[in-house]
C-alpha atoms as a PDB file:
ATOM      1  CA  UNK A   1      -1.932  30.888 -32.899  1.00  0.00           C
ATOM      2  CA  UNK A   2      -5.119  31.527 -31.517  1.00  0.00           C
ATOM      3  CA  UNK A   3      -7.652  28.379 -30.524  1.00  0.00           C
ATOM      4  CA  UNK A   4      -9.935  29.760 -32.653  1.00  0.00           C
ATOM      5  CA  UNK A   5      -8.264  30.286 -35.668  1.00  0.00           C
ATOM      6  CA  UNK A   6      -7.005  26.535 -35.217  1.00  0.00           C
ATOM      7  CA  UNK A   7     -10.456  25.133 -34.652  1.00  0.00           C
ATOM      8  CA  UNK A   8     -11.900  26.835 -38.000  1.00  0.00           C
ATOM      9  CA  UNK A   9      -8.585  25.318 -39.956  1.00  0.00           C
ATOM     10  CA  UNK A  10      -9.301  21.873 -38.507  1.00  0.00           C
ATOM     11  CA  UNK A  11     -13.556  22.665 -39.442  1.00  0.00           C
ATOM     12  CA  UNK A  12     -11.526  23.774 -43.165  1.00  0.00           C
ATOM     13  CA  UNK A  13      -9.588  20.842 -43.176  1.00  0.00           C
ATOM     14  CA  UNK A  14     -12.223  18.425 -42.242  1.00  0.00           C
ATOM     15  CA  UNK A  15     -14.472  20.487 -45.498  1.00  0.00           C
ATOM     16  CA  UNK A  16     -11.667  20.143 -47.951  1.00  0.00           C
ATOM     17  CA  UNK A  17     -11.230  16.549 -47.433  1.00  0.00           C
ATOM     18  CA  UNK A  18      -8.407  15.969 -45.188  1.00  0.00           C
ATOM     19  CA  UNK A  19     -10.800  14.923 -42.268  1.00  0.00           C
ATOM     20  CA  UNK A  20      -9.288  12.693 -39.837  1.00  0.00           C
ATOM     21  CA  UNK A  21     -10.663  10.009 -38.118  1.00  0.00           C
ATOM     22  CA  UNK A  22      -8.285   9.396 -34.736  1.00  0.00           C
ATOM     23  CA  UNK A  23      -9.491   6.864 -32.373  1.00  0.00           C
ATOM     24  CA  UNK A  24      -7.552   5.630 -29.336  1.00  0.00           C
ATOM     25  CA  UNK A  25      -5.633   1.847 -29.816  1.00  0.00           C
ATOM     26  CA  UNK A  26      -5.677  -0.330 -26.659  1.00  0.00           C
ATOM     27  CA  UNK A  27      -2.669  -2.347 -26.683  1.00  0.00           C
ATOM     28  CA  UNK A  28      -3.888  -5.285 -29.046  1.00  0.00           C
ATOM     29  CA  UNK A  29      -4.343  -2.402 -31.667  1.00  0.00           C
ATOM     30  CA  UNK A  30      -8.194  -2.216 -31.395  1.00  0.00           C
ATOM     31  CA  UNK A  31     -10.350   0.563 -30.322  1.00  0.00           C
ATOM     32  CA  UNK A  32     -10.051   1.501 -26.940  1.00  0.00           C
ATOM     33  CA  UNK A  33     -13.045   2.389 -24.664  1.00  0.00           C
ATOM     34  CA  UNK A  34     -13.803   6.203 -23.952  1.00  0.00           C
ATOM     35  CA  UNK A  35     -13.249   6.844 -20.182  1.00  0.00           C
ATOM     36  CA  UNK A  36     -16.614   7.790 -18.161  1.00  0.00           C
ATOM     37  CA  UNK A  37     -17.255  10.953 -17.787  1.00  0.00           C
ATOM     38  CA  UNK A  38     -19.614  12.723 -15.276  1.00  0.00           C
ATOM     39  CA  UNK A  39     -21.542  16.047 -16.702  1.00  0.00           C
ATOM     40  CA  UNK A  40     -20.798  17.404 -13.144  1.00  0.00           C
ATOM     41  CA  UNK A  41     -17.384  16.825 -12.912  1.00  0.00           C
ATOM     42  CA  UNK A  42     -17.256  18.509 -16.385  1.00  0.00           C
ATOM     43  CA  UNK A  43     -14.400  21.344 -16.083  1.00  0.00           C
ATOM     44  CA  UNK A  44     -16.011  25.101 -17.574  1.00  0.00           C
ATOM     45  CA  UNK A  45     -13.369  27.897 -18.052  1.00  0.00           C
ATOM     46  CA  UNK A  46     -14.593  31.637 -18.297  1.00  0.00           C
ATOM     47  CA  UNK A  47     -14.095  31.801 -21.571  1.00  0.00           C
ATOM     48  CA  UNK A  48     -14.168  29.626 -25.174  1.00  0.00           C
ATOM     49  CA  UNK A  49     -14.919  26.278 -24.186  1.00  0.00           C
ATOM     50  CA  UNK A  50     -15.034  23.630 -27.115  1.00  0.00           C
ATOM     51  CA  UNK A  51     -18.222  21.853 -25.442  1.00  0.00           C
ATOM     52  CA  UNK A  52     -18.686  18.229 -24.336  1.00  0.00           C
ATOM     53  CA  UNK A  53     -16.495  15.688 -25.715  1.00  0.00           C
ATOM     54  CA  UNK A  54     -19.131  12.605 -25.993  1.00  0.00           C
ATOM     55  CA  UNK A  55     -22.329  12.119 -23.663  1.00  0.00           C
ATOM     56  CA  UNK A  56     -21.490  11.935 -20.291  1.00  0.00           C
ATOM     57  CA  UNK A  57     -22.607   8.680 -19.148  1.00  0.00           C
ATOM     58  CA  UNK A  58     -23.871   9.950 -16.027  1.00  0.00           C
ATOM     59  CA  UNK A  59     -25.993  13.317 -16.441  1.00  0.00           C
ATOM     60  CA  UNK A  60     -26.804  13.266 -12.440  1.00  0.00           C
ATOM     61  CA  UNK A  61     -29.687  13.807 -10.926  1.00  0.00           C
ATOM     62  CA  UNK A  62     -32.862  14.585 -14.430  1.00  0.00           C
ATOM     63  CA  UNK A  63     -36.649  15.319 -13.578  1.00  0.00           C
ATOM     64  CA  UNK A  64     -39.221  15.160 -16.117  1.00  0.00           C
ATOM     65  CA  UNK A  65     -39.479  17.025 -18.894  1.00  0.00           C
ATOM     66  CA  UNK A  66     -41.158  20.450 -18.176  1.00  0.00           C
ATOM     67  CA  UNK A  67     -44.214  20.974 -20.701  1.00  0.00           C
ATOM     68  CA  UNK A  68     -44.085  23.046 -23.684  1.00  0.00           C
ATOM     69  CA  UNK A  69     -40.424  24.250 -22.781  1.00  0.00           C
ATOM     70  CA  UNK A  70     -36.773  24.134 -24.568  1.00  0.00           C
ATOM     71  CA  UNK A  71     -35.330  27.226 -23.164  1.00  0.00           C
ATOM     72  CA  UNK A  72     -31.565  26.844 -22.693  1.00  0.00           C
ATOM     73  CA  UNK A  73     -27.665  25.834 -23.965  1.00  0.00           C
ATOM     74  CA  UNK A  74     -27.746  22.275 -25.573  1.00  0.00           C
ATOM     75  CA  UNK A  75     -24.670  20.097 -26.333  1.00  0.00           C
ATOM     76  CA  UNK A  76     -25.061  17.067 -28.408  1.00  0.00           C
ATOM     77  CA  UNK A  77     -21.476  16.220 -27.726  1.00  0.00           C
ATOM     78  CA  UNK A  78     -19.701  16.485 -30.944  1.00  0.00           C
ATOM     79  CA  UNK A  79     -22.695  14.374 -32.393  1.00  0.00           C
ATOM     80  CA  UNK A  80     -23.728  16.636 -34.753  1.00  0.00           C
ATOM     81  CA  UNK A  81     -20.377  16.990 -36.468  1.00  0.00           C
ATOM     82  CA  UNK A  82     -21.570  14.967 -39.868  1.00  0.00           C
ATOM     83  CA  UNK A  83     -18.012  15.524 -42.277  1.00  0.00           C
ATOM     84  CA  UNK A  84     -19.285  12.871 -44.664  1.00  0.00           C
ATOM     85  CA  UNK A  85     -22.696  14.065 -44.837  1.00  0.00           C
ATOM     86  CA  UNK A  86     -26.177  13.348 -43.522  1.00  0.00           C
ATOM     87  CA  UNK A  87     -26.689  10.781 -41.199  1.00  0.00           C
ATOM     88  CA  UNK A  88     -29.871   8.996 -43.111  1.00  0.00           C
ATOM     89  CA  UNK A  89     -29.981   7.129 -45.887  1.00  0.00           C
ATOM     90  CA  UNK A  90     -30.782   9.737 -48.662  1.00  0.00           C
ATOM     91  CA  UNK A  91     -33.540   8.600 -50.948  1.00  0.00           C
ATOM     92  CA  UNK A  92     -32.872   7.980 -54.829  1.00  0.00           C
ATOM     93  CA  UNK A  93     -32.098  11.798 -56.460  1.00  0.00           C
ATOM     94  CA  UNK A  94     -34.835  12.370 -59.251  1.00  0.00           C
ATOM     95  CA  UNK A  95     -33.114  13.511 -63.211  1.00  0.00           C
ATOM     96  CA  UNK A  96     -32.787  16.497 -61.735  1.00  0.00           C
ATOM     97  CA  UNK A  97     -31.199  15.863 -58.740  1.00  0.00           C
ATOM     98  CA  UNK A  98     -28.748  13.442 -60.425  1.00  0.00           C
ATOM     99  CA  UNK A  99     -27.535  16.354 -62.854  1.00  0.00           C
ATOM    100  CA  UNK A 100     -27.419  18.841 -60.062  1.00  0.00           C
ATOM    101  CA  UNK A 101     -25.797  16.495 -58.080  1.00  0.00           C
ATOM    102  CA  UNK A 102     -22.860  15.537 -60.297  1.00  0.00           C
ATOM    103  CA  UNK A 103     -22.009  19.781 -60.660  1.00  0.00           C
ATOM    104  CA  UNK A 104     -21.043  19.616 -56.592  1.00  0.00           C
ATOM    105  CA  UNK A 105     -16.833  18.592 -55.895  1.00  0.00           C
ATOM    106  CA  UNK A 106     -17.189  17.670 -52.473  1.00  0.00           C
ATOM    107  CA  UNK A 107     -14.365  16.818 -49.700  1.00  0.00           C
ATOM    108  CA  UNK A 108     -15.952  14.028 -48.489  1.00  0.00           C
ATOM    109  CA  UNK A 109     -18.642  11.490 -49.255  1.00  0.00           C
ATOM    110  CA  UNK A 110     -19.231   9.738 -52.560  1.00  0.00           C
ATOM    111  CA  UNK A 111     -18.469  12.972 -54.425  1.00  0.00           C
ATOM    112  CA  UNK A 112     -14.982  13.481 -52.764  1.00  0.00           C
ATOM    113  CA  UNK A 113     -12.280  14.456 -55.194  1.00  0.00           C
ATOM    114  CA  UNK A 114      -9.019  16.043 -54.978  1.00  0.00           C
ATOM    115  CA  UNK A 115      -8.471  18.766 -52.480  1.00  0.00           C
ATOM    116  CA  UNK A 116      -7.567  21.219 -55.407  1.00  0.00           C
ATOM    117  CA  UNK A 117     -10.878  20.243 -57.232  1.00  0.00           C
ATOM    118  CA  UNK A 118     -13.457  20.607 -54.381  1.00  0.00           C
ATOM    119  CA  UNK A 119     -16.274  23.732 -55.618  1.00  0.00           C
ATOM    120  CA  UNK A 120     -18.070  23.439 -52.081  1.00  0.00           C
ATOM    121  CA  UNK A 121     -19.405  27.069 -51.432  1.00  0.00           C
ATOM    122  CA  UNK A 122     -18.761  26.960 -48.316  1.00  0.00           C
ATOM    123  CA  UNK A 123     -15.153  25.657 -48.087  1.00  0.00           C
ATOM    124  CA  UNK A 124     -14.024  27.581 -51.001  1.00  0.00           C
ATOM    125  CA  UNK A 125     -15.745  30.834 -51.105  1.00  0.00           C
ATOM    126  CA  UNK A 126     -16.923  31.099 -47.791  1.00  0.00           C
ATOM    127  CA  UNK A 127     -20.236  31.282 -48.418  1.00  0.00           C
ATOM    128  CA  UNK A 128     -23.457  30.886 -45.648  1.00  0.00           C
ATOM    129  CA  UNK A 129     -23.352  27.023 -44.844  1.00  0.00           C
ATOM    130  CA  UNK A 130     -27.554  27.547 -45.095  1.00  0.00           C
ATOM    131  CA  UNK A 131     -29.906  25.779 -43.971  1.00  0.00           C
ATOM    132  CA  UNK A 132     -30.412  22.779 -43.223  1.00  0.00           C
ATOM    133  CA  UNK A 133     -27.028  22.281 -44.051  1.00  0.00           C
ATOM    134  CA  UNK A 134     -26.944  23.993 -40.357  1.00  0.00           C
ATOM    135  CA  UNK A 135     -28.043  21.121 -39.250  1.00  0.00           C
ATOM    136  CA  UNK A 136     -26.541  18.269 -41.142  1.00  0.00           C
ATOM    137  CA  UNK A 137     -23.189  18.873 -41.242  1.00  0.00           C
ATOM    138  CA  UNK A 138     -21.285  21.242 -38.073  1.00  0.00           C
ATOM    139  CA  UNK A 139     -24.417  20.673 -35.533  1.00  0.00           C
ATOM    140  CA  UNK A 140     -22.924  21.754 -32.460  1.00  0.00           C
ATOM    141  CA  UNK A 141     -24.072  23.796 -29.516  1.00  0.00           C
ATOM    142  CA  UNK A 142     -28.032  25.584 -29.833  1.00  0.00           C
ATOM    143  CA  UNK A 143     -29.838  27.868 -27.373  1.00  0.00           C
ATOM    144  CA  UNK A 144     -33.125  28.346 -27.202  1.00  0.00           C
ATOM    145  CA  UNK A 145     -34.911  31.190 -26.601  1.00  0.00           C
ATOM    146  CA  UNK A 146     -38.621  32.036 -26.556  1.00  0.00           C
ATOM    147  CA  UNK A 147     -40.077  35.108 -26.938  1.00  0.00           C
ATOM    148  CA  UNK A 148     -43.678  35.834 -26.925  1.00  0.00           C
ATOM    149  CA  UNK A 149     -43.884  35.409 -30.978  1.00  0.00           C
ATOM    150  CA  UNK A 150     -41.360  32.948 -31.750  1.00  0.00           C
ATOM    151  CA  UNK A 151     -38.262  30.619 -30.178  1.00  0.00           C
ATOM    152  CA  UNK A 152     -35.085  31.943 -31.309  1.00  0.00           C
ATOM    153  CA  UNK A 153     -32.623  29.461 -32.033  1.00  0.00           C
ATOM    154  CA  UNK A 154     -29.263  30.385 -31.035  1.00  0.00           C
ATOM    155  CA  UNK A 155     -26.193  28.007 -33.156  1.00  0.00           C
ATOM    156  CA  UNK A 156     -22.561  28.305 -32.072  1.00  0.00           C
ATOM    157  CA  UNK A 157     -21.202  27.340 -35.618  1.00  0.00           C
ATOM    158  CA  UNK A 158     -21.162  30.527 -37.026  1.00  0.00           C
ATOM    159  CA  UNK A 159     -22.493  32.495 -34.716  1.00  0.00           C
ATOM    160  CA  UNK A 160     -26.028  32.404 -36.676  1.00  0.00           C
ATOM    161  CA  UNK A 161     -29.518  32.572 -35.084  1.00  0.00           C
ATOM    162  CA  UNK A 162     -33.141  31.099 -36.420  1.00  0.00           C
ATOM    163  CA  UNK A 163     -36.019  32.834 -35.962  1.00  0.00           C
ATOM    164  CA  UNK A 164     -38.618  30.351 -35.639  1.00  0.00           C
ATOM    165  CA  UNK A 165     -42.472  31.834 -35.705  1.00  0.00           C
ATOM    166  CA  UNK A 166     -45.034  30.538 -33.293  1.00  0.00           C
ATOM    167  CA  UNK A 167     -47.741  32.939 -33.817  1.00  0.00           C
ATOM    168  CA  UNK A 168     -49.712  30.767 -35.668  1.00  0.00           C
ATOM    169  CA  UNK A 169     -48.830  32.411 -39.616  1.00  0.00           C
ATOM    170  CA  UNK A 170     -48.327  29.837 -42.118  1.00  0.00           C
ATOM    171  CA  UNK A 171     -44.703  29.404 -44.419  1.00  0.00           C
ATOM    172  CA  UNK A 172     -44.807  31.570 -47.547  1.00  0.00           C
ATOM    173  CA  UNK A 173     -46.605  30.190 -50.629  1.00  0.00           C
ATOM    174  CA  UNK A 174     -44.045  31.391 -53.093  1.00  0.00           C
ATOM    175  CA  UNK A 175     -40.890  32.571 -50.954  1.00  0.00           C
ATOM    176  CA  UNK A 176     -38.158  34.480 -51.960  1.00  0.00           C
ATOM    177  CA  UNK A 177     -35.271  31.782 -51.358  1.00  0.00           C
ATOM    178  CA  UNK A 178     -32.948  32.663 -48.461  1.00  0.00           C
ATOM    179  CA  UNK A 179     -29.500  31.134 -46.847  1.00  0.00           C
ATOM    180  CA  UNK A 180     -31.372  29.898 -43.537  1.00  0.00           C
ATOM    181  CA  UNK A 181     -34.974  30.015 -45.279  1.00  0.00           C
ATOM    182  CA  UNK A 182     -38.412  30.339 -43.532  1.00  0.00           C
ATOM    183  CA  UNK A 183     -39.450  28.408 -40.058  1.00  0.00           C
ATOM    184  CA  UNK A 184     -42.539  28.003 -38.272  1.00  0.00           C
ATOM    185  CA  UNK A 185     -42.543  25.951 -34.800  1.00  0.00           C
ATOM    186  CA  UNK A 186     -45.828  24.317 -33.368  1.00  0.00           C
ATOM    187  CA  UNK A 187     -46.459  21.885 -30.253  1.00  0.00           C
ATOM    188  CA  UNK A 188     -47.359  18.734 -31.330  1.00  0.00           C
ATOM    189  CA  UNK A 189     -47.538  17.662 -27.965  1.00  0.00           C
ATOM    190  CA  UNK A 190     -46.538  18.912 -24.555  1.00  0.00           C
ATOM    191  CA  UNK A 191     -43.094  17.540 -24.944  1.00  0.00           C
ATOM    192  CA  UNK A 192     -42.464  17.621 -29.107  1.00  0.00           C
ATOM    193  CA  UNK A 193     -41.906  20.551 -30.791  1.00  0.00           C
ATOM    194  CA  UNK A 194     -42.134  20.465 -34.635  1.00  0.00           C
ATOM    195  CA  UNK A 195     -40.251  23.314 -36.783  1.00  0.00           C
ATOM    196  CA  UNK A 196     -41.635  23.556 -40.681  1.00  0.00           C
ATOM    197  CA  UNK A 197     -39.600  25.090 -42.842  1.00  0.00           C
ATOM    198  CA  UNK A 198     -39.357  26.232 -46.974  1.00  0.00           C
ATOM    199  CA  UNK A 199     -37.728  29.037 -49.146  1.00  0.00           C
ATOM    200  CA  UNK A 200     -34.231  27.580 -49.045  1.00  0.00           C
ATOM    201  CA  UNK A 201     -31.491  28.610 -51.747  1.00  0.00           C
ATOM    202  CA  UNK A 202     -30.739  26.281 -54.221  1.00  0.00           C
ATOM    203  CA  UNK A 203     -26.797  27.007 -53.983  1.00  0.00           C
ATOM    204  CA  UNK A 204     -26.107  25.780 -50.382  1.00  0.00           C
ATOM    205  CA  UNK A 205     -25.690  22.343 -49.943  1.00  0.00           C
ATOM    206  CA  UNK A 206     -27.476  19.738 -47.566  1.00  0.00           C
ATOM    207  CA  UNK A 207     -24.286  18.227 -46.231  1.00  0.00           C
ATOM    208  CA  UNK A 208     -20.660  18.415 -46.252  1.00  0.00           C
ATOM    209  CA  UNK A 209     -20.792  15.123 -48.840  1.00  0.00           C
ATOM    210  CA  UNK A 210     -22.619  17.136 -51.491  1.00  0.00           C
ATOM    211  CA  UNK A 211     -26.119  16.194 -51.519  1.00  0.00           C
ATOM    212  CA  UNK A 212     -28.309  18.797 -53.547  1.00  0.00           C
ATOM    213  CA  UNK A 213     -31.863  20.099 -52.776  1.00  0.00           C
ATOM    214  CA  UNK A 214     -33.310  22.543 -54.597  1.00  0.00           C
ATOM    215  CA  UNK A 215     -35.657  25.425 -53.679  1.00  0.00           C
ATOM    216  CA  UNK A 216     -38.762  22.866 -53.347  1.00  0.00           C
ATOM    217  CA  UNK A 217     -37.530  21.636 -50.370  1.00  0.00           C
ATOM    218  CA  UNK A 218     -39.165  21.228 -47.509  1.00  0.00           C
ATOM    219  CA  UNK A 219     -37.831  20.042 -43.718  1.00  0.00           C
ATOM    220  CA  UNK A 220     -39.330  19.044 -40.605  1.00  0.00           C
ATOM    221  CA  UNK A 221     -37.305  19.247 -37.201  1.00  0.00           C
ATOM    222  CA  UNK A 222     -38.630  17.521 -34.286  1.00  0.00           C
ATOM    223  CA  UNK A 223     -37.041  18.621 -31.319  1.00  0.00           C
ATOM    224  CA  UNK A 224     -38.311  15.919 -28.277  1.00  0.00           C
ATOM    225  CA  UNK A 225     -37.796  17.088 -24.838  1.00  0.00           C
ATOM    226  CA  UNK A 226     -36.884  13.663 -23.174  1.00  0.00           C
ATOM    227  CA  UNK A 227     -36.440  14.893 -19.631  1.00  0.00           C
ATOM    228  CA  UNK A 228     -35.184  17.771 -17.970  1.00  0.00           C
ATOM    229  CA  UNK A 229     -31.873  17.353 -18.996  1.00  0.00           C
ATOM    230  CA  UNK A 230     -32.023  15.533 -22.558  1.00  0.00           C
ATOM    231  CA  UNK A 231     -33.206  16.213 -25.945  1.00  0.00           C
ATOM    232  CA  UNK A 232     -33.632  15.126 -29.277  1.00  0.00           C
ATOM    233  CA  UNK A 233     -33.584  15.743 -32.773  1.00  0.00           C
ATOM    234  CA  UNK A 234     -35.098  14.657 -35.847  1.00  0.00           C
ATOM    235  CA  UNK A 235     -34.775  16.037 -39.259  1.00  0.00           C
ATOM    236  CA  UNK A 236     -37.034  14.772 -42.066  1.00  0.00           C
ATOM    237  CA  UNK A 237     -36.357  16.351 -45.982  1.00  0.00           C
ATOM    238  CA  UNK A 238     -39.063  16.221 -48.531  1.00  0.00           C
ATOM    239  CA  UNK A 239     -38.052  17.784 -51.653  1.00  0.00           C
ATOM    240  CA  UNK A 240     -39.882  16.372 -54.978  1.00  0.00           C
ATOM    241  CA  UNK A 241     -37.823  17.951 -57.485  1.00  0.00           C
ATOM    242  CA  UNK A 242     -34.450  16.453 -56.242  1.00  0.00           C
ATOM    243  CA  UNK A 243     -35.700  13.305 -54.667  1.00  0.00           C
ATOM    244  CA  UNK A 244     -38.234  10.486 -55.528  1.00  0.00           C
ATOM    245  CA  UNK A 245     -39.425  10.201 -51.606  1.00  0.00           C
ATOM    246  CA  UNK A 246     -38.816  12.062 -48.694  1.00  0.00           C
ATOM    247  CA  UNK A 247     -36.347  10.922 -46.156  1.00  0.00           C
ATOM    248  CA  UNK A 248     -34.787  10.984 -42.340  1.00  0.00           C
ATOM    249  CA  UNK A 249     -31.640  12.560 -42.875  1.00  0.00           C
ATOM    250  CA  UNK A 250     -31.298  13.195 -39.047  1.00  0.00           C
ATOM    251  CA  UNK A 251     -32.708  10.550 -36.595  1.00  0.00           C
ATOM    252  CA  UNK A 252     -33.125  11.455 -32.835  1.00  0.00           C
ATOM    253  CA  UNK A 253     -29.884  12.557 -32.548  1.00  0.00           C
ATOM    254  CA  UNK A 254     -28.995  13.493 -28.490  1.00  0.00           C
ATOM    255  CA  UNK A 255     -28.097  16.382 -26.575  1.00  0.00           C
ATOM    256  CA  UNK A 256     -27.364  17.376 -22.959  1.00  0.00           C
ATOM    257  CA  UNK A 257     -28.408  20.745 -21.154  1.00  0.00           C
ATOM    258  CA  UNK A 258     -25.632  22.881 -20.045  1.00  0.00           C
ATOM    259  CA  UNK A 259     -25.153  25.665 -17.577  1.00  0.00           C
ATOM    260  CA  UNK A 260     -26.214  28.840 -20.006  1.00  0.00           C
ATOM    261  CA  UNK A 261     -23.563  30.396 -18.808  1.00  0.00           C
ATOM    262  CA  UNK A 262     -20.657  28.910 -20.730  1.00  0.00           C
ATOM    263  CA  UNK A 263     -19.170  30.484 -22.859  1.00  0.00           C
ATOM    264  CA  UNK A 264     -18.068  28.769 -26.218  1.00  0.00           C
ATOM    265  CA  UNK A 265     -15.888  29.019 -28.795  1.00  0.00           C
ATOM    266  CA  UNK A 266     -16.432  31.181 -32.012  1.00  0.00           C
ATOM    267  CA  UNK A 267     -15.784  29.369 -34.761  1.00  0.00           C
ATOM    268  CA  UNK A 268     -16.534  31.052 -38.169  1.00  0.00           C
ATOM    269  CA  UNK A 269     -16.130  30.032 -41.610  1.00  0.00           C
ATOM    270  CA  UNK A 270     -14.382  33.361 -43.040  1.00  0.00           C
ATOM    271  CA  UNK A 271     -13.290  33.712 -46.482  1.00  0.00           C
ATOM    272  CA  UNK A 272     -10.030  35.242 -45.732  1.00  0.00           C
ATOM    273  CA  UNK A 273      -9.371  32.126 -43.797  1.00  0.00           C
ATOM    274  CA  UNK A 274     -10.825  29.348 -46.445  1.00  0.00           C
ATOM    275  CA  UNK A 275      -8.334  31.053 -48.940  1.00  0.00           C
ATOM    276  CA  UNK A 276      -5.627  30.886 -46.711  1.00  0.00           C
ATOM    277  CA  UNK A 277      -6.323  26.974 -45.862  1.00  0.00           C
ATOM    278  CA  UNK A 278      -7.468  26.131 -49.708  1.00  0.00           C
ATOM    279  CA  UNK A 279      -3.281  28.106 -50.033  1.00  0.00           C
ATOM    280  CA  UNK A 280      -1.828  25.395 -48.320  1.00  0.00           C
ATOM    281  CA  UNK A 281      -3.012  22.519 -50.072  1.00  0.00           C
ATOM    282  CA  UNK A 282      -2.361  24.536 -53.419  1.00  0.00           C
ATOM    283  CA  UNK A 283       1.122  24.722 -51.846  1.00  0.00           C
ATOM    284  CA  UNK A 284       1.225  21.155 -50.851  1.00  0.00           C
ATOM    285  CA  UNK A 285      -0.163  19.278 -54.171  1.00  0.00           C
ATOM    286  CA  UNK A 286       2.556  21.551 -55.912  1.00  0.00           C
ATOM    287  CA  UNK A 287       5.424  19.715 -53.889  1.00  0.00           C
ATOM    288  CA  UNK A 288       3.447  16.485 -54.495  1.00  0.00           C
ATOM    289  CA  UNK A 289       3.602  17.014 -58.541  1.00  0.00           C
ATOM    290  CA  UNK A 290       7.459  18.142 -58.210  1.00  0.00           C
ATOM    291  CA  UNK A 291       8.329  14.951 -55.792  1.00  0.00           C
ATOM    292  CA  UNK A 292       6.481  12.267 -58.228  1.00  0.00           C
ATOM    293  CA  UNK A 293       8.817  10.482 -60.175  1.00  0.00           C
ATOM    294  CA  UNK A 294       9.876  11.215 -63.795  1.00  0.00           C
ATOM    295  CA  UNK A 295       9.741  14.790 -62.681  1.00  0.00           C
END
């Protein structure tokens, strides 16, 4: 079987609830301490790496930050890979939000139920993750690329690109929702650029633990050039109708430039291959029900 095809049914499994947490077990039984690893020493092959497995703890030799510039591949290391949902703290749902809220069957999080019983678009149908679901949940690899209008944003999970507008418009005042939405970038400063965005659809989900939004919301990315070879991200949601306040949902999480030309591994969420995944654990609560006793 293909690498690919296994990473998207490990990505399925992790969406559908059967996400597994495996940590290494010194001898005593407890956790066992990552070995260190040097980003130069980091092996590339020509084709379909997975990325960094944590932040290296030694980057090498990092200059300043150049001004006004994100141009390039960014890892943050597996970081970004949020299978119970948003980092932050999400702020109390509104009415609203509570009775949207209680429609979504996640795989994880407090709304986690059966396998069988999980309505996430995006695990069952195969639907867009959307944004900023893009962000909260399967974060992985981004590339940067300006242009003289705009800095397109490049995202390895699901091969989907951003563009964000820096010619000075202003968001729509009554958009036409979209999967990925509408996104304008400004420097707030020679080092932080802030992304504004609006018009998102009201069917995708913020994060793989089921938190609603609806089409009021609005987020604010602040990507922080730290030095040459670091950056962060923060993601702040404000979204009135689902939530009484807005809140961090993403806070300064890290990333490490790598060579732009590696190539990475496509990982897609296709229907054909949600249905076969969402199959197997058909297959396997069936020989559950017929194992139980009294049967």
């Amino acid at each position: 079987m293909r690498r690919r095809l296994i990473a998207v049914i490990i990505a399925s499994l992790a969406l559908l609830g059967s996400y597994v947490a495996i940590r290494a077990q010194g001898p005593a039984g407890g956790p066992q301490a990552p070995p260190p690893l040097v980003l130069s020493e980091v092996k590339w092959v020509p084709w379909s790496n997975t990325g960094l497995p944590r932040l290296p703890t030694d980057i090498g030799a990092d200059g300043p930050a150049p001004r006004r510039e994100l141009t390039g591949l960014w890892d943050p290391a597996r970081g970004g890979i949020g299978a119970r949902g948003a980092r932050g703290m999400p702020a109390p749902l509104t009415p609203w939000g509570e009775a949207k809220g209680k429609t979504h069957k996640s795989g994880d999080g407090v709304r986690m139920v059966d396998a069988a019983d999980i309505n996430d678009p995006l695990s069952t149908q195969g639907d867009p993750g959307g944004y900023p679901r893009q962000l909260l949940f399967e974060l992985r690899h981004v590339q940067f690329m300006p242009t003289p209008h705009s800095i397109v944003a490049l995202f390895m999970w699901e091969r989907r690109y951003r563009t964000i507008w820096t010619d000075g418009r202003q968001l729509p005042a009554d958009p036409d929702p979209r999967w990925y939405g509408y996104s304008v970038g400004r420097w707030a400063d020679d080092y932080t650029f802030v992304v504004n965005s609006n018009g998102t659809d009201e069917r995708t989900w913020l994060d793989n633990g089921g938190n609603p939004h609806s089409s009021e919301l609005k987020v604010e990315e602040r990507w922080h050039r730290l030095s040459e070879k670091r950056l962060e991200l923060t993601v702040t949601l404000d979204d009135p109708k689902a939530y009484t306040r807005p809140w961090v949902a993403l806070d300064k999480l890290q990333f490490v430039k790598i060579p732009e030309n590696v190539d990475l591994i496509e990982m897609m969420n296709a229907a054909t291959e949600v249905q076969a995944v969402a199959a197997l654990f058909k297959a396997e609560r069936e020989l559950e029900k017929q194992a139980a006793p009294g049967r």
